[in-house]
C-alpha atoms as a PDB file:
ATOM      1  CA  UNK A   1     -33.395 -22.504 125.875  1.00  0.00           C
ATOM      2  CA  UNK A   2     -36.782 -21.687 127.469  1.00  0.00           C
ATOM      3  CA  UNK A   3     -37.691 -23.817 130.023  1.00  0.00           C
ATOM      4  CA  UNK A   4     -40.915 -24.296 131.950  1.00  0.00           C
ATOM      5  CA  UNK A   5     -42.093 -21.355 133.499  1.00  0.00           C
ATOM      6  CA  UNK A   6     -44.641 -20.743 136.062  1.00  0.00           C
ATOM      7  CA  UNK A   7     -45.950 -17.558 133.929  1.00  0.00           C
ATOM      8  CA  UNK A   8     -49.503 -16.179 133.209  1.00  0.00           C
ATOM      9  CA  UNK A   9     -49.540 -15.691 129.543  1.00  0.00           C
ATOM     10  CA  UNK A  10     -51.045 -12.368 128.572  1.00  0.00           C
ATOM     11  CA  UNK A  11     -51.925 -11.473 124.645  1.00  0.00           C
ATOM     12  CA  UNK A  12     -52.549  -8.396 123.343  1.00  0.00           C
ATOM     13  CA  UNK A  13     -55.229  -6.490 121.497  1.00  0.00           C
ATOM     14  CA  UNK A  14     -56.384  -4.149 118.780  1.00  0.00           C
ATOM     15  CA  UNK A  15     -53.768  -1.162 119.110  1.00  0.00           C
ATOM     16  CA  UNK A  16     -50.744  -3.137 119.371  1.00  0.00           C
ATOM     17  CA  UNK A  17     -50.336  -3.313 115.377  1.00  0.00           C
ATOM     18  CA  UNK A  18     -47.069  -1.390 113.885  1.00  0.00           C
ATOM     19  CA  UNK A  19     -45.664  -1.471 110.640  1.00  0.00           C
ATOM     20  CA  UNK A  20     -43.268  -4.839 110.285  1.00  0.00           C
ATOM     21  CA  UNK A  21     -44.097  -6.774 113.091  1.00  0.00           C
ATOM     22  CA  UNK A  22     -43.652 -10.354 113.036  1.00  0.00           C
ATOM     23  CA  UNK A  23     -40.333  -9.731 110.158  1.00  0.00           C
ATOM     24  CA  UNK A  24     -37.870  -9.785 112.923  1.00  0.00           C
ATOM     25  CA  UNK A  25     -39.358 -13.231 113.622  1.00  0.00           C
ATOM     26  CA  UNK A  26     -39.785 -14.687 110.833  1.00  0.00           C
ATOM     27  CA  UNK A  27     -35.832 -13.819 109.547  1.00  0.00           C
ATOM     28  CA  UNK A  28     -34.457 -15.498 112.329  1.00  0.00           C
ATOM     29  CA  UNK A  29     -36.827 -18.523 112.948  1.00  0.00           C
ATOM     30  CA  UNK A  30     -38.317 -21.144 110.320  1.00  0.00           C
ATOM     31  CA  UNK A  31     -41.709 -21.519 112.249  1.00  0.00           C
ATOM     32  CA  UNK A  32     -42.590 -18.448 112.622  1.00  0.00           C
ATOM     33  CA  UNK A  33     -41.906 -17.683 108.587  1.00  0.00           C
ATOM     34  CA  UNK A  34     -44.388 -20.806 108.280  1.00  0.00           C
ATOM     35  CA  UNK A  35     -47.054 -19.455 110.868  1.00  0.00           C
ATOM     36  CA  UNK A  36     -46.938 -15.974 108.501  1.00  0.00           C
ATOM     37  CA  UNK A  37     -47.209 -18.662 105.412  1.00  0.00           C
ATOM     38  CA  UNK A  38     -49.841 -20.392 106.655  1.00  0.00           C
ATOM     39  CA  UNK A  39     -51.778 -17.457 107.455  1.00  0.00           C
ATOM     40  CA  UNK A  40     -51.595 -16.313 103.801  1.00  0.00           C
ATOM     41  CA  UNK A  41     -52.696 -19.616 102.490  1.00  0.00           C
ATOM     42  CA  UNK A  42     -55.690 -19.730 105.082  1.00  0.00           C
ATOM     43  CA  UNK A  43     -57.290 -15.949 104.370  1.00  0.00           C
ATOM     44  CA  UNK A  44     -56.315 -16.007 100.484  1.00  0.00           C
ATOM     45  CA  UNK A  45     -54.656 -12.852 100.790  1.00  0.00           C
ATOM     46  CA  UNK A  46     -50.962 -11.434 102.051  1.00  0.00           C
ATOM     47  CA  UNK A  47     -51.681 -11.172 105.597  1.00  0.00           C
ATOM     48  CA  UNK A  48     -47.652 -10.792 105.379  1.00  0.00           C
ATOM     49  CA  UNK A  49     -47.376  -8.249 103.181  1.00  0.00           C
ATOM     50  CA  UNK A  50     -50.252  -6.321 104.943  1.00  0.00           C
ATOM     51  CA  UNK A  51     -48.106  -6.449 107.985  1.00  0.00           C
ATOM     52  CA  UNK A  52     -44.696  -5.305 106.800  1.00  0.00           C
ATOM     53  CA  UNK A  53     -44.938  -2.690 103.914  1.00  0.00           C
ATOM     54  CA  UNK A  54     -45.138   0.749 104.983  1.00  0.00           C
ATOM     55  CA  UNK A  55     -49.007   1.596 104.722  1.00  0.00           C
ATOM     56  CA  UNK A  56     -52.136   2.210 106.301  1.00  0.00           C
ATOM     57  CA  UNK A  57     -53.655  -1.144 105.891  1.00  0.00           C
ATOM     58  CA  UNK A  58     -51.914  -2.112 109.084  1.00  0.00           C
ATOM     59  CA  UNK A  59     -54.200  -0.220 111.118  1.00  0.00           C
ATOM     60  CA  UNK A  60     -57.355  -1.396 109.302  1.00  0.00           C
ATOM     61  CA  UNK A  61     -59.657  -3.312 111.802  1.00  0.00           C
ATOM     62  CA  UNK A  62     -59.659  -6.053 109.151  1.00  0.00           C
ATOM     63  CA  UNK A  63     -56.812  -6.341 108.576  1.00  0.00           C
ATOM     64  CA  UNK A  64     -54.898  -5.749 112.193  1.00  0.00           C
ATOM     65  CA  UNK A  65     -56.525  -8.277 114.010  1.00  0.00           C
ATOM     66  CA  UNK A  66     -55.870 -11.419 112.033  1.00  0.00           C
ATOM     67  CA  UNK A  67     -52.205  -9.872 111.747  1.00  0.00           C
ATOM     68  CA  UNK A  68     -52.140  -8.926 115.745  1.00  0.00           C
ATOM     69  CA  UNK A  69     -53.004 -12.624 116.288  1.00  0.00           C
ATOM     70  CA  UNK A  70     -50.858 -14.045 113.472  1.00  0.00           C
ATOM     71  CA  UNK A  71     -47.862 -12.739 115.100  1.00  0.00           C
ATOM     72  CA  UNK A  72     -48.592 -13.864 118.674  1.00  0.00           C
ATOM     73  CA  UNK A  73     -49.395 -17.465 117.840  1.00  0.00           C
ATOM     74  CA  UNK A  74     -45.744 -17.705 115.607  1.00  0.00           C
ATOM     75  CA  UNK A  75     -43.771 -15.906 119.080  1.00  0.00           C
ATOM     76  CA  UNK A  76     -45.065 -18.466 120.919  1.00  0.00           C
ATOM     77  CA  UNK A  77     -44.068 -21.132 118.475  1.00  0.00           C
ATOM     78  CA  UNK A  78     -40.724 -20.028 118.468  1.00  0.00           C
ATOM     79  CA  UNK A  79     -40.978 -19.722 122.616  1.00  0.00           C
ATOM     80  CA  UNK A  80     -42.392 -23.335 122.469  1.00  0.00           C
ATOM     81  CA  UNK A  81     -39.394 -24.463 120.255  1.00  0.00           C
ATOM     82  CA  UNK A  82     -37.187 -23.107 122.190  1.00  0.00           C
ATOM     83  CA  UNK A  83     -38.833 -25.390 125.348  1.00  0.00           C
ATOM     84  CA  UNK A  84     -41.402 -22.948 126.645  1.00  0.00           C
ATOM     85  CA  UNK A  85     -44.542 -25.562 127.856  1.00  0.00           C
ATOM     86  CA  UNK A  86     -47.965 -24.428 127.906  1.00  0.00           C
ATOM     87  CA  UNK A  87     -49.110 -26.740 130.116  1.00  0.00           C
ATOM     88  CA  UNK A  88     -47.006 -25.252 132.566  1.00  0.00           C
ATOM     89  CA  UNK A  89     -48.943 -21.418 132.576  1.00  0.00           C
ATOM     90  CA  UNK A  90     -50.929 -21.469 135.289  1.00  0.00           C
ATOM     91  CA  UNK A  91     -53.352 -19.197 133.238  1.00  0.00           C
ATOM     92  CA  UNK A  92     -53.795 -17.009 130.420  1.00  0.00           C
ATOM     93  CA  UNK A  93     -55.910 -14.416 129.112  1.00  0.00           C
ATOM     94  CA  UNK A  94     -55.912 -11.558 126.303  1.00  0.00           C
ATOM     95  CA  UNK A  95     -57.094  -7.888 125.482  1.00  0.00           C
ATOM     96  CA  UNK A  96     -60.237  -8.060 123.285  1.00  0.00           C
ATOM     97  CA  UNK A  97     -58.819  -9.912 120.192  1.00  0.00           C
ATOM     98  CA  UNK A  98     -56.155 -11.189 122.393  1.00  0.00           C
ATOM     99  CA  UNK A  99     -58.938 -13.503 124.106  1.00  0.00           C
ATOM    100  CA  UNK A 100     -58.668 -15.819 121.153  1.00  0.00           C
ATOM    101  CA  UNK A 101     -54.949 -15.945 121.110  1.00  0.00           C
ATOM    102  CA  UNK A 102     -55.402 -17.115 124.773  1.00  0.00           C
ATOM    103  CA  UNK A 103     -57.762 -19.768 123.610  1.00  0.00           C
ATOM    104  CA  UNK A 104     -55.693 -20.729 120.640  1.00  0.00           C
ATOM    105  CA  UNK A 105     -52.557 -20.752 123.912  1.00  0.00           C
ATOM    106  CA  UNK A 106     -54.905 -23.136 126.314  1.00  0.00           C
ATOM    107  CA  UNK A 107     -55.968 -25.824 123.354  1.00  0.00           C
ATOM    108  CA  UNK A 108     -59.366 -24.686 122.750  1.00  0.00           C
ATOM    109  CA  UNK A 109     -59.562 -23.072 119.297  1.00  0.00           C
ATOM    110  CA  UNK A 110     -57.445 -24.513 116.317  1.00  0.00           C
ATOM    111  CA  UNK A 111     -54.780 -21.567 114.420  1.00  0.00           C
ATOM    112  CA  UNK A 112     -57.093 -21.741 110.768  1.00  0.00           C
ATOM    113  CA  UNK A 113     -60.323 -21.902 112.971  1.00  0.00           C
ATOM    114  CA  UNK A 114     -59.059 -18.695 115.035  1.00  0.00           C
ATOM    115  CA  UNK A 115     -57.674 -16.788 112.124  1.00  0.00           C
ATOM    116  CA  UNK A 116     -60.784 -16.874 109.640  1.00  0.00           C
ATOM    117  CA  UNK A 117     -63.034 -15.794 113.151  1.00  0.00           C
ATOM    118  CA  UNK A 118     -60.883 -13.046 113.521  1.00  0.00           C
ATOM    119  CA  UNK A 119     -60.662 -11.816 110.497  1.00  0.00           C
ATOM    120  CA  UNK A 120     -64.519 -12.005 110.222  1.00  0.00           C
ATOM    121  CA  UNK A 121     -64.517 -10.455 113.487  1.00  0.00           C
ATOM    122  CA  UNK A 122     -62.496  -7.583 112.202  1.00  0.00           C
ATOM    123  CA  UNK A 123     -64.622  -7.342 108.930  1.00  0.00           C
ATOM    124  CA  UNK A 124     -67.871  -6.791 110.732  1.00  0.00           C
ATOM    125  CA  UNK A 125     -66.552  -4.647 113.240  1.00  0.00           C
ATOM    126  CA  UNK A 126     -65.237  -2.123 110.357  1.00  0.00           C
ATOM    127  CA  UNK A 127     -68.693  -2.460 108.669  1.00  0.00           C
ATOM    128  CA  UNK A 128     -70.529  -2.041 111.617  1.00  0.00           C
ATOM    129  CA  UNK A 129     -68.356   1.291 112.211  1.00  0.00           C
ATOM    130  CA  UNK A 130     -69.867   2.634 109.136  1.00  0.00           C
ATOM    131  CA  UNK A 131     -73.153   1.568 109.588  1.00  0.00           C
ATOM    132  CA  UNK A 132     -73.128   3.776 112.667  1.00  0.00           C
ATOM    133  CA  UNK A 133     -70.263   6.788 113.088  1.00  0.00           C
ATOM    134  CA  UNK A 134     -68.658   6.137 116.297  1.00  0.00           C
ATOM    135  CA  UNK A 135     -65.457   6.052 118.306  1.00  0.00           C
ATOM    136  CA  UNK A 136     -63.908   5.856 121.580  1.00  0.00           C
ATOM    137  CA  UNK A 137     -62.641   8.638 124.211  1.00  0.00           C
ATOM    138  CA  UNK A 138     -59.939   7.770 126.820  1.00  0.00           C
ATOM    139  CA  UNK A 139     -61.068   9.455 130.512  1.00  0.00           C
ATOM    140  CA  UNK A 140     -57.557  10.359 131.989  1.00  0.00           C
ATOM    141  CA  UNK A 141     -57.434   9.477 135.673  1.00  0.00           C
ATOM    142  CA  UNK A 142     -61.236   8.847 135.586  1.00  0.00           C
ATOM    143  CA  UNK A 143     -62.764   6.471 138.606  1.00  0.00           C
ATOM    144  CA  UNK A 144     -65.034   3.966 137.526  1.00  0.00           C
ATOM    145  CA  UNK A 145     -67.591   5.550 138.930  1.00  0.00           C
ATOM    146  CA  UNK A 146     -67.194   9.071 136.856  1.00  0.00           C
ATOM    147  CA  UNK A 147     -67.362   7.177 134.239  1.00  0.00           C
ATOM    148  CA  UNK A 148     -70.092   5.419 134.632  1.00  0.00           C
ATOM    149  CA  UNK A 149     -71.561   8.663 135.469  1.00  0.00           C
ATOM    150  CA  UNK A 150     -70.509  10.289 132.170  1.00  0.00           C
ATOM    151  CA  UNK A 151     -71.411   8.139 129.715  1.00  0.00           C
ATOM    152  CA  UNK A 152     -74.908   8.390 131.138  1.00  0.00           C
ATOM    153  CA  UNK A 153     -74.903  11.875 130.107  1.00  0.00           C
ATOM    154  CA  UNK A 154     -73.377  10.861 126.736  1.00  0.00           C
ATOM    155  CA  UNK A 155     -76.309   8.567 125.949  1.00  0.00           C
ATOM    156  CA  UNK A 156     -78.610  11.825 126.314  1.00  0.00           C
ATOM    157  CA  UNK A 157     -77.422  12.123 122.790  1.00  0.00           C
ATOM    158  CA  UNK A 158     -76.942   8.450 121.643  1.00  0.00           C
ATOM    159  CA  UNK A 159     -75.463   5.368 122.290  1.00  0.00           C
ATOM    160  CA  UNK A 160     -72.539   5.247 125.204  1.00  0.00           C
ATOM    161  CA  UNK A 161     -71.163   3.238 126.943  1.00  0.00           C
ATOM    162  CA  UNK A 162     -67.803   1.870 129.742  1.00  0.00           C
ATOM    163  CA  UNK A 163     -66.192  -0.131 127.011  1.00  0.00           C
ATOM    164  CA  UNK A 164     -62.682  -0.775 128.859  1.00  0.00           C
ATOM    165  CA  UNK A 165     -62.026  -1.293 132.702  1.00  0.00           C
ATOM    166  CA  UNK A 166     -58.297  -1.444 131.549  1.00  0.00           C
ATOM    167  CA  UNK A 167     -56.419   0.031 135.225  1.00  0.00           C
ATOM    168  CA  UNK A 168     -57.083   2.411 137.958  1.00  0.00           C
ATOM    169  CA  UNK A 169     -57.272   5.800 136.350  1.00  0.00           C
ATOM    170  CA  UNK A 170     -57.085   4.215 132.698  1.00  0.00           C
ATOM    171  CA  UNK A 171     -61.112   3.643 131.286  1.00  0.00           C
ATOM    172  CA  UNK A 172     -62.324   4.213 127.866  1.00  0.00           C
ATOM    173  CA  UNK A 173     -65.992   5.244 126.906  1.00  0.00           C
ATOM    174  CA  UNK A 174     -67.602   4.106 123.628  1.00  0.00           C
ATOM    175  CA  UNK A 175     -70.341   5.047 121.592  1.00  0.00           C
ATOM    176  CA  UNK A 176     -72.047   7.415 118.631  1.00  0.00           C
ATOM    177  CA  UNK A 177     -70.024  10.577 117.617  1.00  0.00           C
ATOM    178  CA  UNK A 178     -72.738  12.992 118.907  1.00  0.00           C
ATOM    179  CA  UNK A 179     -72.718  11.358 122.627  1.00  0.00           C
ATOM    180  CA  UNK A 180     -69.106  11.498 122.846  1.00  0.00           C
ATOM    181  CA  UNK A 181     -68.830  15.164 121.696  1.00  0.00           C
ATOM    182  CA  UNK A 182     -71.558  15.910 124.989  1.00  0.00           C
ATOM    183  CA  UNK A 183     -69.387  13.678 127.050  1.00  0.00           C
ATOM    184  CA  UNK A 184     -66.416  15.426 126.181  1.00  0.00           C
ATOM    185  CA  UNK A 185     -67.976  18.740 126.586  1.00  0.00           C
ATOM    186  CA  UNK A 186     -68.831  17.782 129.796  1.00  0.00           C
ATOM    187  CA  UNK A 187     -66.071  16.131 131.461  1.00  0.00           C
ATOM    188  CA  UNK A 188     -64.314  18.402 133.304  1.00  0.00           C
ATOM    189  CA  UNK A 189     -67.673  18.835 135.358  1.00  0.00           C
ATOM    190  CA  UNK A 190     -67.807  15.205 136.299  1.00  0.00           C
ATOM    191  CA  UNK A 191     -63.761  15.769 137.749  1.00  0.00           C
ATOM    192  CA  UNK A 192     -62.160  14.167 134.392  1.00  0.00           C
ATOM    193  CA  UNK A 193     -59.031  16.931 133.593  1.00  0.00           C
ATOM    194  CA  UNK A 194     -58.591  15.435 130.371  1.00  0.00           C
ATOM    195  CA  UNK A 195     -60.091  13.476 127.589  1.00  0.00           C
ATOM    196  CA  UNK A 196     -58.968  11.584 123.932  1.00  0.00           C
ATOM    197  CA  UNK A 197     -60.391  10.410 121.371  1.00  0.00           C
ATOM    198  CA  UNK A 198     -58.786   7.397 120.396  1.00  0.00           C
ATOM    199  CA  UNK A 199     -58.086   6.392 116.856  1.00  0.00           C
ATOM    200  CA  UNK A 200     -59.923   3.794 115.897  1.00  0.00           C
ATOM    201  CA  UNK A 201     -62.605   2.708 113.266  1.00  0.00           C
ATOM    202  CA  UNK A 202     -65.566   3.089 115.530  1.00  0.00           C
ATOM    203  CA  UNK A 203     -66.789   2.307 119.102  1.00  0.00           C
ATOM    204  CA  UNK A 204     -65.657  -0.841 120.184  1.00  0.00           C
ATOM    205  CA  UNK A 205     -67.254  -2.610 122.702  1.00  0.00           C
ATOM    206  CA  UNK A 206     -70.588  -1.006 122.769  1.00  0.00           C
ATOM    207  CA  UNK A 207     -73.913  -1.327 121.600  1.00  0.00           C
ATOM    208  CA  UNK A 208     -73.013   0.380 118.198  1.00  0.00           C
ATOM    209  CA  UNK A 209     -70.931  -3.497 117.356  1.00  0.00           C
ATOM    210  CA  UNK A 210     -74.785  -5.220 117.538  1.00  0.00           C
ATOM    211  CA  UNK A 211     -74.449  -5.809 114.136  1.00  0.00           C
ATOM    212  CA  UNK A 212     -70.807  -7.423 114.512  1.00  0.00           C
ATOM    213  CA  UNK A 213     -71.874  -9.238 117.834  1.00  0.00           C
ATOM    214  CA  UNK A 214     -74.987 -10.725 115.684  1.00  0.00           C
ATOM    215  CA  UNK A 215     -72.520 -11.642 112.740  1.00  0.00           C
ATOM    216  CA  UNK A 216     -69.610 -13.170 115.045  1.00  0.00           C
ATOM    217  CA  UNK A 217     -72.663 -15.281 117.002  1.00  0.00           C
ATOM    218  CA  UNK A 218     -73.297 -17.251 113.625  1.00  0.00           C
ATOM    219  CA  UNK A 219     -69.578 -18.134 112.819  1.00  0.00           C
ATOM    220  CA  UNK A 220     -68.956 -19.017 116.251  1.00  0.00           C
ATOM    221  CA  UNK A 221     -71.855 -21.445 116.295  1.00  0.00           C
ATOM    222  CA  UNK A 222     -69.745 -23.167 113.401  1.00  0.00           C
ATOM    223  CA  UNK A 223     -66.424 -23.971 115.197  1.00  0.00           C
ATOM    224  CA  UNK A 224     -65.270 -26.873 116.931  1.00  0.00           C
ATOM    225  CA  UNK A 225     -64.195 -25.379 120.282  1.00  0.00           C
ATOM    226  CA  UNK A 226     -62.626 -27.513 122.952  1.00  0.00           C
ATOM    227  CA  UNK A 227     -62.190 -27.001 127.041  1.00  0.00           C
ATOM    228  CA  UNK A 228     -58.887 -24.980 127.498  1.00  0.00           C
ATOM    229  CA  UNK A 229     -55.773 -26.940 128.777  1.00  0.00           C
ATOM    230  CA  UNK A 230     -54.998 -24.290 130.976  1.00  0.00           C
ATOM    231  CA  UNK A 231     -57.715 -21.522 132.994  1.00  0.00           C
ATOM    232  CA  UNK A 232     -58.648 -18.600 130.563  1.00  0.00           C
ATOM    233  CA  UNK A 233     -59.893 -15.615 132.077  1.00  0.00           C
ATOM    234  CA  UNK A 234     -62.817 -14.306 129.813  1.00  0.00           C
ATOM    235  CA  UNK A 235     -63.399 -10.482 129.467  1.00  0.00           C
ATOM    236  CA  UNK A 236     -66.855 -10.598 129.970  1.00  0.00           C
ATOM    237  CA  UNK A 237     -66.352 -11.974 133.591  1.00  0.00           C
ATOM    238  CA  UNK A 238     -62.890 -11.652 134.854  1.00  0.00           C
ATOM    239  CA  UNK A 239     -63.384 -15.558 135.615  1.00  0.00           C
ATOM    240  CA  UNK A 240     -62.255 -18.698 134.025  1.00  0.00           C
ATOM    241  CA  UNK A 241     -64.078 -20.001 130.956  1.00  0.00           C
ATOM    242  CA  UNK A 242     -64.698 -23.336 130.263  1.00  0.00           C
ATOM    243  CA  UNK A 243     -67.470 -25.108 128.701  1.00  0.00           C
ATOM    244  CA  UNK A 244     -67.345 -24.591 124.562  1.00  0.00           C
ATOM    245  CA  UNK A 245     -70.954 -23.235 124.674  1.00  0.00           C
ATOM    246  CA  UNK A 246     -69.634 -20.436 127.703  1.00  0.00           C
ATOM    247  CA  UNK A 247     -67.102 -19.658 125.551  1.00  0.00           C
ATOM    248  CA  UNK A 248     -68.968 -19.183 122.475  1.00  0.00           C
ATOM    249  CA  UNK A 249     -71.193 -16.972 124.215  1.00  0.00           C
ATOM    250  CA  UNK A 250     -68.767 -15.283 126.245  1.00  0.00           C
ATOM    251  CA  UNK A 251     -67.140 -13.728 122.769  1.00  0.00           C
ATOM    252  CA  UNK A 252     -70.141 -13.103 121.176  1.00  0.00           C
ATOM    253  CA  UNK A 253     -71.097 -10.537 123.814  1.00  0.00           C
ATOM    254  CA  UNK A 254     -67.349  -9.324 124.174  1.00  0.00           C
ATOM    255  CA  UNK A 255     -68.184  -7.070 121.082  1.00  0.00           C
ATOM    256  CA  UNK A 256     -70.624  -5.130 122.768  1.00  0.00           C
ATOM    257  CA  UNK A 257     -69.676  -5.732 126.478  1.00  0.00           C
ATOM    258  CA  UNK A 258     -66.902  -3.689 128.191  1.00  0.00           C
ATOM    259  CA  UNK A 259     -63.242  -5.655 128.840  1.00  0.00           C
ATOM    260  CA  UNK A 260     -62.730  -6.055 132.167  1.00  0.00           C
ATOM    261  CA  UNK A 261     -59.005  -6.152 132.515  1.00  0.00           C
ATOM    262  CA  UNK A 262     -58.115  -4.827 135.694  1.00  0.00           C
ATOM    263  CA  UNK A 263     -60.676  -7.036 137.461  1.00  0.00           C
ATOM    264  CA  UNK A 264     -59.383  -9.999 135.344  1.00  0.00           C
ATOM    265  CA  UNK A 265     -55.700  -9.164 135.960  1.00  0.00           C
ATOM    266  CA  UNK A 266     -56.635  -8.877 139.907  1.00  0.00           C
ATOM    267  CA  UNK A 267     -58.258 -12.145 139.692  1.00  0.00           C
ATOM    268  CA  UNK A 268     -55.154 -13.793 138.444  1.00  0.00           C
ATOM    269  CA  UNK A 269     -52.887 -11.826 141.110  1.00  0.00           C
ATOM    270  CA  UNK A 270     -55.516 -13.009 143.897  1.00  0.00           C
ATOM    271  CA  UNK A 271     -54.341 -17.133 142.330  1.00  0.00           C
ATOM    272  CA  UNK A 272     -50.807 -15.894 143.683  1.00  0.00           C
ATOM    273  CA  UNK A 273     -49.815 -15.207 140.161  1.00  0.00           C
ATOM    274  CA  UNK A 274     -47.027 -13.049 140.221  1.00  0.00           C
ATOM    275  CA  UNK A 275     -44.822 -13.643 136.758  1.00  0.00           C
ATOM    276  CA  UNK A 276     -46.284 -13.057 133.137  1.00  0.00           C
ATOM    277  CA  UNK A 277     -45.412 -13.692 130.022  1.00  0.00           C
ATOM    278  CA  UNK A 278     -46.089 -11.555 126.747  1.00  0.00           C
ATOM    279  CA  UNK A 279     -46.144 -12.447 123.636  1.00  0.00           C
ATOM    280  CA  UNK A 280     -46.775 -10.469 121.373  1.00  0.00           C
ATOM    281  CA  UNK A 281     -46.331  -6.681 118.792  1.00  0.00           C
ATOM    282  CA  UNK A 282     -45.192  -4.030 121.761  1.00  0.00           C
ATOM    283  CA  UNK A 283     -45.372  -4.276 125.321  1.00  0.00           C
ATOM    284  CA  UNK A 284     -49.104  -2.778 126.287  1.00  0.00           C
ATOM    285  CA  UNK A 285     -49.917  -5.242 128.141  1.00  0.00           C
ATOM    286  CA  UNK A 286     -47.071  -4.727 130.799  1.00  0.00           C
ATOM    287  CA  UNK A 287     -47.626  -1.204 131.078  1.00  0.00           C
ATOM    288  CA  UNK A 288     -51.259  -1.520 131.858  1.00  0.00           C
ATOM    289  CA  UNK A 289     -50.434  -4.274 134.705  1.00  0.00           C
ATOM    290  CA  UNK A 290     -47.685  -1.912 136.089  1.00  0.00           C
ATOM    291  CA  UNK A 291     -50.829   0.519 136.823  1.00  0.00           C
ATOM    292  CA  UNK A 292     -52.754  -2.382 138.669  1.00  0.00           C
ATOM    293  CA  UNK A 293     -49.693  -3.838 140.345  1.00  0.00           C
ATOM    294  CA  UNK A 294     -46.350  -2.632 140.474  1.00  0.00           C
ATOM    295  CA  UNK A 295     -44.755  -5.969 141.438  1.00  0.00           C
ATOM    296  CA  UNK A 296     -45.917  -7.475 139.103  1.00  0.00           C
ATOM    297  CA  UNK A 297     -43.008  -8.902 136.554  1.00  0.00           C
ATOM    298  CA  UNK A 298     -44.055  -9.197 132.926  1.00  0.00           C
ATOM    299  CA  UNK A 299     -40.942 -10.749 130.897  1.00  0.00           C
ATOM    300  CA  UNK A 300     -41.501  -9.207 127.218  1.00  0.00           C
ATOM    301  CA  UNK A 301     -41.131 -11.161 124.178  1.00  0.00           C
ATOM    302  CA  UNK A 302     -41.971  -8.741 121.632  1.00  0.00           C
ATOM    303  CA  UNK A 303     -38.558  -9.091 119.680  1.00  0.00           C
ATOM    304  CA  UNK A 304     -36.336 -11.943 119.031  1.00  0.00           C
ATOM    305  CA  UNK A 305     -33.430 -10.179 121.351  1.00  0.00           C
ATOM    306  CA  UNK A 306     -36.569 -10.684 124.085  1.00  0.00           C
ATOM    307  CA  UNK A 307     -35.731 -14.242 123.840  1.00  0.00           C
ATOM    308  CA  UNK A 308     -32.097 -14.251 124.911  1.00  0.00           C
ATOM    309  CA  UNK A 309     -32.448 -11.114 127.175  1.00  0.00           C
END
């Protein structure tokens, strides 16, 4: 049995999909098979089968993110029947789309209510990607400050912009094809050894998502939010969100803004946070906290054997 634990509770984003996640779950535990059920009955489609036949539908931005949070919400059903408390997490907080698992975690956003935003969510970021051709571009070893100084020169040709603050040495740039290709061009001049362009459906987290940010603003307006149980750190800040209309706003402008992670995650370690929890596809989120502090200890539940490890 799980019992309470004084772990942060970290969800992940876009990027942690692979083929059959969630199965393993829902085989050996009744409430997760449910949470996968539900999730079908809520969307009108097979969220399920999406997730677990071979494919490339898994990696759709429509289709990933409602399945990314699916399967976090029914691991931490199974954690909480097996005794894991909420109320106990001193805090929690998530990658991008992992922001509204965290909500969903602390009490302020209902499973249905969640699942149908990100799905949206996904839906107008993919459409929003081919309104505008753009992408991402990882800066290896890159200091915030090259960066910043880069994708100035990339928006000589476009949009551009910081999109992730993820760890020291680990930042991703965002915006229209062209500026990335002059950013790339030009990185090795700014000190950057080595850049890569990510794949994903277009460039997250910048000003090319307006359209998505606009869209997402409208069916946020229409939820019944509630103040989180427990602290969630917001991306936009790195601070605790509370009141229903901060949060609204808050992921609205998450779409465009860049995540702040590492200043997030070094918020939480400044609380005297030292043990995390992750539920969740993969274990991203405990590499990318290695990189901001190696003592940190991030207990993985990414598989059932997690659970009784």
């Amino acid at each position: 049995m799980v019992g309470p634990v004084p772990e942060a509770i970290l969800f992940p984003g876009q990027g942690a999909q692979r083929e059959g996640m969630g199965r393993a779950f829902c085989e050996a535990f009744d409430v997760a098979r449910a949470t996968f059920e539900e999730a079908d009955d809520v969307l009108g489609f097979p969220l399920t089968k999406a997730c677990w036949e071979s494919g490339e539908d898994i990696n759709r931005t429509d289709v990933a993110q409602p399945a990314i949070f699916t399967t976090s919400v029914a691991i931490v059903r199974v954690l909480q029947a097996r005794g894991l408390d909420l109320a106990t997490a001193p805090m929690t907080a998530g990658l991008s789309l992992g922001e509204y698992t965290a909500l969903w975690c602390a009490g302020a956003l209902e499973f249905a209510d969640g699942l149908r935003l990100v799905r949206l969510r996904g839906e107008a970021m993919q459409d929003a990607s081919q309104l505008i051709p753009s992408g991402m571009t990882s800066l290896t070893g890159a200091t915030e400050e090259q960066a910043e100084a880069l994708a100035a020169l990339g928006a000589e040709k476009g949009i551009c912009q910081v999109a992730n603050l993820n760890a020291p040495g680990q930042i991703i740039v965002s915006g229209e094809l062209a500026a990335l290709e002059h950013l790339e061009a030009n990185a090795r001049e700014h000190g950057v050894r080595r850049t890569r362009r990510l794949p994903v459906a277009g460039g997250f987290h910048s000003e090319c998502m307006r359209p998505a940010a606009d869209r997402l603003a409208a069916a946020l307006g229409e939820v019944r939010l509630e103040r989180p149980r427990i602290p969630v750190v917001s991306n936009v800040t790195a601070l605790p969100v509370e009141d229903p209309p901060a949060i609204r706003d808050q992921l609205a402008r998450q779409v465009c803004a860049p995540v702040l992670w590492e200043r997030s995650m070094r918020w939480i370690l400044g609380q005297g946070v030292r043990s995390f929890l992750e539920p969740g596809p993969g274990t991203i989120l405990a590499g990318i906290l290695r990189k901001i502090d190696a003592g940190a200890v991030v207990r993985p539940a990414a598989t059932p054997e997690d659970l009784t490890g």
